[in-house]
Protein backbone atom coordinates (compact mmCIF):
# COMPACT_ATOMS: atom_id res chain seq x y z
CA UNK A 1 0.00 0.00 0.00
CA UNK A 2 2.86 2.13 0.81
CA UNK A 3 3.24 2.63 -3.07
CA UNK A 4 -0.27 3.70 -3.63
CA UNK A 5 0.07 6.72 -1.15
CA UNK A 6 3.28 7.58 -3.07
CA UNK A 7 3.55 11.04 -3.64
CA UNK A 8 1.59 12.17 -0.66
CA UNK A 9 4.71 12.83 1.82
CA UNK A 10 4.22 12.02 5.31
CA UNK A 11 1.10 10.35 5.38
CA UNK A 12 0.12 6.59 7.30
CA UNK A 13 -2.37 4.31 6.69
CA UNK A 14 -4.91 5.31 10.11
CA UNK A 15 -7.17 2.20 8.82
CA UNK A 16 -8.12 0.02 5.64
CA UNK A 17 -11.51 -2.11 5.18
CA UNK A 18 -12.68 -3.92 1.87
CA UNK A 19 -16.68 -2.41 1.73
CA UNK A 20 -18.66 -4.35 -1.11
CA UNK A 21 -15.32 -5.52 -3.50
CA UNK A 22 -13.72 -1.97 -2.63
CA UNK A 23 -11.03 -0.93 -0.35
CA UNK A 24 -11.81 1.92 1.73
CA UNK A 25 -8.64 3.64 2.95
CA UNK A 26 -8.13 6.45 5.51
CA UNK A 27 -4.73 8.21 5.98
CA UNK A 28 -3.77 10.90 7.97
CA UNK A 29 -0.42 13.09 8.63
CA UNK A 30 1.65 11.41 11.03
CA UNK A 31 3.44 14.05 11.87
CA UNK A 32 2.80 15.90 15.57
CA UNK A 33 2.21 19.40 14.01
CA UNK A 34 1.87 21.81 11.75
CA UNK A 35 2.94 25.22 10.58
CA UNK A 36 0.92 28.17 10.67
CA UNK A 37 0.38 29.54 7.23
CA UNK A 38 0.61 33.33 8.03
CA UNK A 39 3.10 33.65 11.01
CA UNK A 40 5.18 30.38 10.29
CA UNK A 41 4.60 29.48 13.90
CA UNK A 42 4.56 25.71 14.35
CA UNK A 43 1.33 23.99 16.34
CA UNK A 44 0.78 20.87 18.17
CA UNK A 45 -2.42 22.00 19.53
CA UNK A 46 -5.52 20.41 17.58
CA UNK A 47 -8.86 21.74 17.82
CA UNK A 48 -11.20 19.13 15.60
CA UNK A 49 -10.23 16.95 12.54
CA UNK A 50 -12.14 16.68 9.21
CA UNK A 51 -12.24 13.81 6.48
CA UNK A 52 -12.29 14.07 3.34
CA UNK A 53 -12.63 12.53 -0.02
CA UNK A 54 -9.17 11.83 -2.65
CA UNK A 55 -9.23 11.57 -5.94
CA UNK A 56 -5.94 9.80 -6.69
CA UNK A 57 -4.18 7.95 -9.18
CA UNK A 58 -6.41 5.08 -9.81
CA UNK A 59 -5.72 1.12 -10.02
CA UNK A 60 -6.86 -0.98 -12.40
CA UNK A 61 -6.34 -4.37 -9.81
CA UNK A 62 -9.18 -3.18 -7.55
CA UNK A 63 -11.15 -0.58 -6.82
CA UNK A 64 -9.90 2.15 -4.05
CA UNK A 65 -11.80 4.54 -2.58
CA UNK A 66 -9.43 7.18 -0.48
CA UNK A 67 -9.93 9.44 2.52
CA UNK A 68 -7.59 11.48 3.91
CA UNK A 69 -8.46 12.78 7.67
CA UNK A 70 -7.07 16.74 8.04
CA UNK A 71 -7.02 18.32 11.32
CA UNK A 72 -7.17 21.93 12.60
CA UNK A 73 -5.11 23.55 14.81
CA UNK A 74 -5.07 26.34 17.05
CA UNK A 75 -2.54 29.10 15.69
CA UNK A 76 -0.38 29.59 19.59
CA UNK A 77 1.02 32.74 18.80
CA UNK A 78 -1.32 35.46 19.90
CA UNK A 79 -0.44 38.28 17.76
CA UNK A 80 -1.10 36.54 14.50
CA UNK A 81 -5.08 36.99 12.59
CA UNK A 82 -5.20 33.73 12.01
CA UNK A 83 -6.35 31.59 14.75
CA UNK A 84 -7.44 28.14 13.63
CA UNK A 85 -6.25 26.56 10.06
CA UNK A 86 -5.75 23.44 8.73
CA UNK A 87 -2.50 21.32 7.96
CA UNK A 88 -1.49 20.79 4.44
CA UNK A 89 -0.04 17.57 2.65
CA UNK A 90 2.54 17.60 0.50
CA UNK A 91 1.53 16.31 -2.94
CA UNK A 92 -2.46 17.64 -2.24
CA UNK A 93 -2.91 21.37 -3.08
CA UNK A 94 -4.71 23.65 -0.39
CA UNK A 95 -8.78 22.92 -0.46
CA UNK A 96 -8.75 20.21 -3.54
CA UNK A 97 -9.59 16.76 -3.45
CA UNK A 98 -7.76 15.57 -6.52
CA UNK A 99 -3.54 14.60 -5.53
CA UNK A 100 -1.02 15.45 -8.14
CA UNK A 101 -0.55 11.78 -9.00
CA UNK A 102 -4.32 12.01 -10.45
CA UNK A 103 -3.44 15.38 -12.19
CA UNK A 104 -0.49 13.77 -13.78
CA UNK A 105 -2.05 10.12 -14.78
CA UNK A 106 -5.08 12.58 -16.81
CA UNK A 107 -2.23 14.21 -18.48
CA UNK A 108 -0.60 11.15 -20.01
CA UNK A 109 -4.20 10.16 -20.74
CA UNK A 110 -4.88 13.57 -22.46
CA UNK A 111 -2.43 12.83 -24.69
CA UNK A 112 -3.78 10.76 -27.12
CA UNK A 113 -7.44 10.77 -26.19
CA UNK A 114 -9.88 14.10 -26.19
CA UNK A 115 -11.82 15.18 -22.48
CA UNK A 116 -15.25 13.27 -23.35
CA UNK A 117 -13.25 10.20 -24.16
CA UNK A 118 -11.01 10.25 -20.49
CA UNK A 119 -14.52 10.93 -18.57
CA UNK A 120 -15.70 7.81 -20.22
CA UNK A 121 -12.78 5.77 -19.57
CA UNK A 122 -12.07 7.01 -15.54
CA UNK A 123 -15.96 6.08 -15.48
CA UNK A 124 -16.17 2.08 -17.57
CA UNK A 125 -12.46 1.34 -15.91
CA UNK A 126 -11.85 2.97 -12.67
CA UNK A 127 -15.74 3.71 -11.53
CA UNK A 128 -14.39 7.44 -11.40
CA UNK A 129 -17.29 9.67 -12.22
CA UNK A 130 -15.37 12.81 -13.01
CA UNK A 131 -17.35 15.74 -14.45
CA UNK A 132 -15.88 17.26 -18.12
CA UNK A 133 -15.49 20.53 -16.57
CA UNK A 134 -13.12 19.32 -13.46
CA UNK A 135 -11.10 17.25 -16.18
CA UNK A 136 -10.61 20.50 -18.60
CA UNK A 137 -9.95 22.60 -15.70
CA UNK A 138 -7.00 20.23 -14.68
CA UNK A 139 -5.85 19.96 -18.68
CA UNK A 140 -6.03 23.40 -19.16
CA UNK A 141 -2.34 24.15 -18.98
CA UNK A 142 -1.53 20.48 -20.46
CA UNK A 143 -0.01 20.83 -22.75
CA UNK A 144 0.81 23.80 -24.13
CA UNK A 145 0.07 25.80 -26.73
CA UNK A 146 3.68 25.58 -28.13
CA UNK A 147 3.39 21.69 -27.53
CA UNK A 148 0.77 21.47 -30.47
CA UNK A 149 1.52 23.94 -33.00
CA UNK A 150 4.97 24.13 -34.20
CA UNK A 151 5.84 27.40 -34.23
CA UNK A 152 6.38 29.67 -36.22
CA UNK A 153 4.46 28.42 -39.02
CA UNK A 154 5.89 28.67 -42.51
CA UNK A 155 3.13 28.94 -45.27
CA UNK A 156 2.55 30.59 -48.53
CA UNK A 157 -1.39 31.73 -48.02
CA UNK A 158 -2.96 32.86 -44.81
CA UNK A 159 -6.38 34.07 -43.29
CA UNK A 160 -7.46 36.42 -40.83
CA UNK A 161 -10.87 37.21 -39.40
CA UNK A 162 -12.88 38.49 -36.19
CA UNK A 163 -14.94 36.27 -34.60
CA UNK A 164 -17.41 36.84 -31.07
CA UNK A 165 -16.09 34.37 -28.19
CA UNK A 166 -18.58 36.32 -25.85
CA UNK A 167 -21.23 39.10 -25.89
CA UNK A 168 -19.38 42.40 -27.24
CA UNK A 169 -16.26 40.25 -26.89
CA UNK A 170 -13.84 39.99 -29.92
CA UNK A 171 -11.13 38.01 -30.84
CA UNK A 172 -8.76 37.51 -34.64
CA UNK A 173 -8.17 33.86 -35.92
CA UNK A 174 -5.33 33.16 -38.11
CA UNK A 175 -5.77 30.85 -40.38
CA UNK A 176 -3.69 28.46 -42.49
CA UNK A 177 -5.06 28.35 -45.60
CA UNK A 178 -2.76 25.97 -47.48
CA UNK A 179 -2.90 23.16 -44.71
CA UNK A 180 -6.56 24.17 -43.69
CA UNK A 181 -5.14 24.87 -40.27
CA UNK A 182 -5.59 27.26 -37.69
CA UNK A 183 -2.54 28.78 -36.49
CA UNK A 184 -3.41 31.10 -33.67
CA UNK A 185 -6.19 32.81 -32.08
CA UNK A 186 -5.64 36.10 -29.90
CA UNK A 187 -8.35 38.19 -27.73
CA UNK A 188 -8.43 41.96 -27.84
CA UNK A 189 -11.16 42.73 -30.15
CA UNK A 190 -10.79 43.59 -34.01
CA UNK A 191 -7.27 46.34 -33.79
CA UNK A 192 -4.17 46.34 -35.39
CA UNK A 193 -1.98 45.34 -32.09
CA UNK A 194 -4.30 42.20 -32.20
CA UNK A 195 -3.88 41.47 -35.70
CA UNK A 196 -0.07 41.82 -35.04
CA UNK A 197 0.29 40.01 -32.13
CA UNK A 198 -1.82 36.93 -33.83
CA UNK A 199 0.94 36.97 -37.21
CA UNK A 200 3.86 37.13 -35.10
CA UNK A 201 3.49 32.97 -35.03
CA UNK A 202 3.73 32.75 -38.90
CA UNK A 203 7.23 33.66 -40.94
CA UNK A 204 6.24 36.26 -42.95
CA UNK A 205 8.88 36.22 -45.91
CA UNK A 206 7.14 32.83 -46.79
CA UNK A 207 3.56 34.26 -46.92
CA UNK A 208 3.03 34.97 -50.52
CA UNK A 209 -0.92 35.72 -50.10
CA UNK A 210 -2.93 37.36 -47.03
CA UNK A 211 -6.93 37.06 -47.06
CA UNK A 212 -8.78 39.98 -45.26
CA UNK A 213 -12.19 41.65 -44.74
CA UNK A 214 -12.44 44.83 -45.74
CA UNK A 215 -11.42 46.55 -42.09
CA UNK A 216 -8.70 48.59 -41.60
CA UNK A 217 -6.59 47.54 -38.86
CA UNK A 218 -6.25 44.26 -40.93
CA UNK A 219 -4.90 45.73 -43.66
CA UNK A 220 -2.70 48.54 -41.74
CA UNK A 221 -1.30 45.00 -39.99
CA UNK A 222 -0.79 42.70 -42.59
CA UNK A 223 0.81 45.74 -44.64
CA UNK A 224 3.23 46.72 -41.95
CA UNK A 225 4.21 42.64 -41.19
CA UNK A 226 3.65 41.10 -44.43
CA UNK A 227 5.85 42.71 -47.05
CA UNK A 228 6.08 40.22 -49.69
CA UNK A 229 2.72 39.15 -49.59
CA UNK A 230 -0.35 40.26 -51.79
CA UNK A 231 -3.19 41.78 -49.13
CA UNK A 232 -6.66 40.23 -50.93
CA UNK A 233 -9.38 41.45 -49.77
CA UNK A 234 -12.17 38.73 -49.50
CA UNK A 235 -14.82 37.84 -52.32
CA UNK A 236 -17.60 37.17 -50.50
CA UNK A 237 -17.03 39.83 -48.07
CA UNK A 238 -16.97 42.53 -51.44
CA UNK A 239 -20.29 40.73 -52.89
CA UNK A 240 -21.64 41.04 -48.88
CA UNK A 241 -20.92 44.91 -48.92
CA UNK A 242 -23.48 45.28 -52.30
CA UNK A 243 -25.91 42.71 -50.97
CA UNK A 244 -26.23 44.54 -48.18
CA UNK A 245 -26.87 47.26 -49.99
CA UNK A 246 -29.13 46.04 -51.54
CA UNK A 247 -31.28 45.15 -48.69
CA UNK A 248 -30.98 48.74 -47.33
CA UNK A 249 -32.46 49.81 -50.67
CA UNK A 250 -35.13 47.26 -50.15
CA UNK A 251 -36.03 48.97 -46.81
CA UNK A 252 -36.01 52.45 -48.11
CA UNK A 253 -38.27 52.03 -51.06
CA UNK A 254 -40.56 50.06 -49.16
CA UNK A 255 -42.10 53.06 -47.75
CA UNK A 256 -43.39 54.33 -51.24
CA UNK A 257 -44.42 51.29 -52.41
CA UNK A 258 -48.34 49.47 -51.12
CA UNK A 259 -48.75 47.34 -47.90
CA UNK A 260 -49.29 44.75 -50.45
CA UNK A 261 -46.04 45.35 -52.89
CA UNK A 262 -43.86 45.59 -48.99
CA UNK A 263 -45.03 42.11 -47.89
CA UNK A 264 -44.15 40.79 -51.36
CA UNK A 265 -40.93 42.04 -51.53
CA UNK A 266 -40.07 41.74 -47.50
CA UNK A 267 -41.22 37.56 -48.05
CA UNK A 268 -38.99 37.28 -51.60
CA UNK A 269 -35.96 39.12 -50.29
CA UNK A 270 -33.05 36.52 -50.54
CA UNK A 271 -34.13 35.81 -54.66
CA UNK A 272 -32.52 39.49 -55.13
CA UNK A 273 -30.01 38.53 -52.65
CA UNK A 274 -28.90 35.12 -54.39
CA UNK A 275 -26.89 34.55 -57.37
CA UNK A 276 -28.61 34.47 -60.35
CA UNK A 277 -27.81 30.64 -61.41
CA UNK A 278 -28.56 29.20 -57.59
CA UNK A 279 -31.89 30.45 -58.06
CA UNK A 280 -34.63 27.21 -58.52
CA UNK A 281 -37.59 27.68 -61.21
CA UNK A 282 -39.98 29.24 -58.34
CA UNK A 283 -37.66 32.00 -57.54
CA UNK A 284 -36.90 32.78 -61.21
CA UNK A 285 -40.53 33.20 -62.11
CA UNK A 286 -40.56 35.56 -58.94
CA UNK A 287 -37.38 37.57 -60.18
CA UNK A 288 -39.10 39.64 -62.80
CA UNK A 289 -42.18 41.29 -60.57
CA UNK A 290 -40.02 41.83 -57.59
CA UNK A 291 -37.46 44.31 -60.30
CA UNK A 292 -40.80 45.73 -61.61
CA UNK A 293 -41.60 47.11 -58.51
CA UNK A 294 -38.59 49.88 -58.74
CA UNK A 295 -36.28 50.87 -60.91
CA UNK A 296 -33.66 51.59 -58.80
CA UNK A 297 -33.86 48.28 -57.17
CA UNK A 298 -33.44 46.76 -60.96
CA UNK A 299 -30.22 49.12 -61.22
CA UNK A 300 -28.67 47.95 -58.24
CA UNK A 301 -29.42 44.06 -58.70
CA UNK A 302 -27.95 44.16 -62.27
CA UNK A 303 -24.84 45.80 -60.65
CA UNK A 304 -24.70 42.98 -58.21
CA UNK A 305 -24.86 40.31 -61.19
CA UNK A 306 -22.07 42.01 -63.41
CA UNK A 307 -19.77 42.41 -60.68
CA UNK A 308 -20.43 38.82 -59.56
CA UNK A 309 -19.56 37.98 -63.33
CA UNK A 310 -16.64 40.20 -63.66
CA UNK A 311 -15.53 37.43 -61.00
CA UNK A 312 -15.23 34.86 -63.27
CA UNK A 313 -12.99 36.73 -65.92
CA UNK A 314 -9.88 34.84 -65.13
CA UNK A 315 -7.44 37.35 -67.79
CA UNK A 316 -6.38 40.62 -65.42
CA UNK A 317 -6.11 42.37 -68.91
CA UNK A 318 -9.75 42.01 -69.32
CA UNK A 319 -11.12 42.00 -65.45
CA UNK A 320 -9.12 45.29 -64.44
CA UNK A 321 -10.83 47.63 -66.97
CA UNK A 322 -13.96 45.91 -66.45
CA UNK A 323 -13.91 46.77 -62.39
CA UNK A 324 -13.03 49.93 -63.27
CA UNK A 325 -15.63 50.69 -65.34
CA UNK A 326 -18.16 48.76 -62.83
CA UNK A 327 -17.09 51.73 -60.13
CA UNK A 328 -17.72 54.47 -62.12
CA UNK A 329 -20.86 53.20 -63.26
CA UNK A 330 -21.76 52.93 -59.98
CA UNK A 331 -20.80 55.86 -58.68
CA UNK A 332 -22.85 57.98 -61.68
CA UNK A 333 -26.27 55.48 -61.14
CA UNK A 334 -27.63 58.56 -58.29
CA UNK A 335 -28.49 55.19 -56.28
CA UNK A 336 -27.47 56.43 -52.56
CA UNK A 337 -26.68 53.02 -51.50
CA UNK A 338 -24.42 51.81 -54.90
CA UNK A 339 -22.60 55.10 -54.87
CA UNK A 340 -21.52 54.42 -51.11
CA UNK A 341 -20.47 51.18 -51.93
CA UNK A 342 -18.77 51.92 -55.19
CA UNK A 343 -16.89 54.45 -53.09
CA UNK A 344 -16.01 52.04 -50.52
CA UNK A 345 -14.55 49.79 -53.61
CA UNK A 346 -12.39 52.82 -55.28
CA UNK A 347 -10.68 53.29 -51.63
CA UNK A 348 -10.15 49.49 -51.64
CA UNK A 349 -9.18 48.87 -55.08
CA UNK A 350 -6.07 47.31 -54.87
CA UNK A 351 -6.76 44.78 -51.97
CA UNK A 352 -10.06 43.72 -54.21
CA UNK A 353 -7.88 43.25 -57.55
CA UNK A 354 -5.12 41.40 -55.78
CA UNK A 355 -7.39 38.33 -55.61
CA UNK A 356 -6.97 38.21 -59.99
CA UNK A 357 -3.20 37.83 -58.93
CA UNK A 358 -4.07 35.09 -55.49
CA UNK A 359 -7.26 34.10 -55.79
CA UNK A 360 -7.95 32.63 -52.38
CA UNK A 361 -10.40 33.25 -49.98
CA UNK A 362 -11.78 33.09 -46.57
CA UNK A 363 -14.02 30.02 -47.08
CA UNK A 364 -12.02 27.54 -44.30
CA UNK A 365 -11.83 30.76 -42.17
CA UNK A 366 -15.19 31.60 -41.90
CA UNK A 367 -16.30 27.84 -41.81
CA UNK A 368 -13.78 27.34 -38.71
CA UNK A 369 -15.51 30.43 -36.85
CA UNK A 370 -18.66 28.08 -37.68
CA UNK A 371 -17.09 25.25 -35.82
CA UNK A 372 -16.11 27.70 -33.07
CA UNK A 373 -19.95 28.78 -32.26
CA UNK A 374 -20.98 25.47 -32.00
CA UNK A 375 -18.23 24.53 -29.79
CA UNK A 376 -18.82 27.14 -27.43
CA UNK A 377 -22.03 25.91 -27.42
CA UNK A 378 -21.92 22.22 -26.85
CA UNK A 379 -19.29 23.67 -24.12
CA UNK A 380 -21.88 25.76 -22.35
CA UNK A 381 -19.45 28.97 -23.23
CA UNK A 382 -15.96 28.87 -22.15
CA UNK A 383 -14.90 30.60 -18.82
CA UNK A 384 -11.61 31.65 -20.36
CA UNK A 385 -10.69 32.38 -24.00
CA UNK A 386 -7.60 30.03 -23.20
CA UNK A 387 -9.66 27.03 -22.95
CA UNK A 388 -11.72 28.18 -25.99
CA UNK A 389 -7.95 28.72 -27.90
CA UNK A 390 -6.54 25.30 -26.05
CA UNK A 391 -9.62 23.39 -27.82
CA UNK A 392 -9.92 25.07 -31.15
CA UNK A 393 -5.83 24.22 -31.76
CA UNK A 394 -5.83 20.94 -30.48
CA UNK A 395 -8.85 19.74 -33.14
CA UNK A 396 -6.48 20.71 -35.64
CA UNK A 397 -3.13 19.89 -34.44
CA UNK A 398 -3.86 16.89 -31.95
CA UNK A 399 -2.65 14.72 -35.35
């Protein structure tokens, strides 16, 4: 038995009974006293003792079920605040139940298995009903970070993106997007220093392609960092800027159109918002009345469709003069909401055009801040952004 109480220094065996096909054992400190935590003052004089459950390194021979009996004692010197506290162990941390030994045998275990999986195992082999949350809160600085990923990264295409880890909360994602990895995430919202501080993991004379949303800090970041690198901004965020837009045009000319016309146009929406050639044989017939209603709204869709065609145009001979001419038609339409964004396309002009020259795009990005939302929500939301960052790298470096 002696081995089984390894680690916990000091300690006998104060009795041992076999309850049902388990071994109950108590153990308790066998030395005489103990040493006040505030004045250092050592105590022989015990008020009342107090027993408690362990959680230690389990057996697979038979089942143990540990106690560990922890007395009080009176503090003698009279000038110190504290009067009464208790005696600590060596190898059990102040007020927890679960020894080091335990702490460490998870760790191995959290090696090759995930959190759900150890809870099931401690349960089927060792009758340990551990809850997820005590097992992550014990993992959560094993191992780290720079255990998983090997840093710095060296790739030729890269993402980067806000996402919400809590309300009014934001945090950047880096994103691999040559392995389909994610290579860091960092809290402290959607600024420049953030942006920074998540690409200082990557070396930056092997990025050859950066993919952004159209924000600032982003590209004031991955400007200053990446110097080699083409800045694109993303696709779908451009074609989000017009269909949004769009929808804002929707809402103003709402008001001068019937109840009747609203409705029909608040219920048939997302047909002016979807590409022309995803549309099915219902929407189509409903494409036509819903651009009769306003001309303006006709104007604007068309816009939407050319610009989502000068997309395709793979020659940058051809696609440059075409954008070109797509911003200054825009900006002459007298539409209020295509001029603004045909202006917001003119002061981002080069980031846009860069994707003719590195056409890649925030797809895994935005479909790994997908997987993020539902983890946070099978998780309950994460306490700390660490464990949120801890479990987001490991699914993608655990390999």
């Amino acid at each position: 038995m002696n081995q089984f109480i390894l680690g916990l220094k000091d300690v006998n065996i104060k009795h041992s009974d076999e309850i049902n096909g388990c071994w109950e054992i108590v153990l308790q400190s066998k030395l005489s006293f103990a040493i006040c935590p505030t004045c250092k003052t050592p105590s022989s004089s015990v008020k009342d003792y107090r027993e408690h459950r362990l959680i230690h390194k389990p057996t697979e021979s038979i089942p143990v079920e540990l106690f560990i009996i922890k007395r009080r004692f009176r503090c003698l010197n009279p000038a110190c605040q504290t009067k009464t506290f208790t005696e600590e162990i060596e190898g059990l941390k102040k007020k927890h139940v679960y020894t080091d030994a335990f702490e460490e045998f998870i760790a191995n275990m959290n090696k090759h298995m995930d959190i759900p999986t150890i809870k099931n195992r401690l349960l089927d082999n060792y009758k340990l009903d551990i809850p997820q949350s005590t097992i992550h809160h014990k993992l959560k600085d094993i191992p780290t970070e720079s255990d998983l990923v090997p840093y710095p990264i060296k790739t030729k295409y890269i993402g980067l993106d806000e996402f919400s880890f809590i309300k009014r909360n934001f945090g950047v994602i880096l994103s691999d997007l040559e392995k389909y990895k994610t290579i860091d995430m960092v809290a402290g919202g959607k600024t420049t220093n953030t942006a920074k501080a998540v690409l200082k993991h990557i070396v930056p004379e092997f990025v050859e392609g950066a993919c952004i949303d159209m924000w600032e800090p982003f590209k004031i970041a991955c400007l200053e960092t990446l110097h080699n690198a083409k800045i694109v901004a993303d696709k779908f965020h451009v074609i989000k800027l017009i269909n949004r837009a769009i929808d804002n045009l929707r809402i103003r000319i709402s008001q001068q159109l019937s109840e009747e016309q609203a409705n029909y146009l608040f219920k048939n929406r997302f047909v002016l918002l979807t590409g022309k050639e995803k549309l099915n044989d219902c929407q189509r017939s409903k494409l036509p009345n819903l651009l009769a209603l306003n001309s303006e709204l006709k104007t604007i869709y068309e816009a939407k469709e050319n610009l989502r065609d000068i997309y395709q145009i793979k020659n940058t001979n051809i696609a440059y003069p075409e954008l070109r001419s797509w911003i200054i038609y825009s900006k002459a339409s007298k539409i209020t909401e295509l001029i603004k964004v045909s202006e917001t396309y003119s002061e981002w002009f080069t980031l846009i055009f860069n994707y003719w020259y590195c056409p890649i795009t925030n797809g895994f990005t935005e479909g790994k801040i997908n997987k993020i939302k539902v983890l946070q929500r099978k998780a309950y939301q994460f306490r700390h952004f660490y464990s949120l960052r801890y479990h987001v790298l490991l699914e993608d470096w655990k390999s």
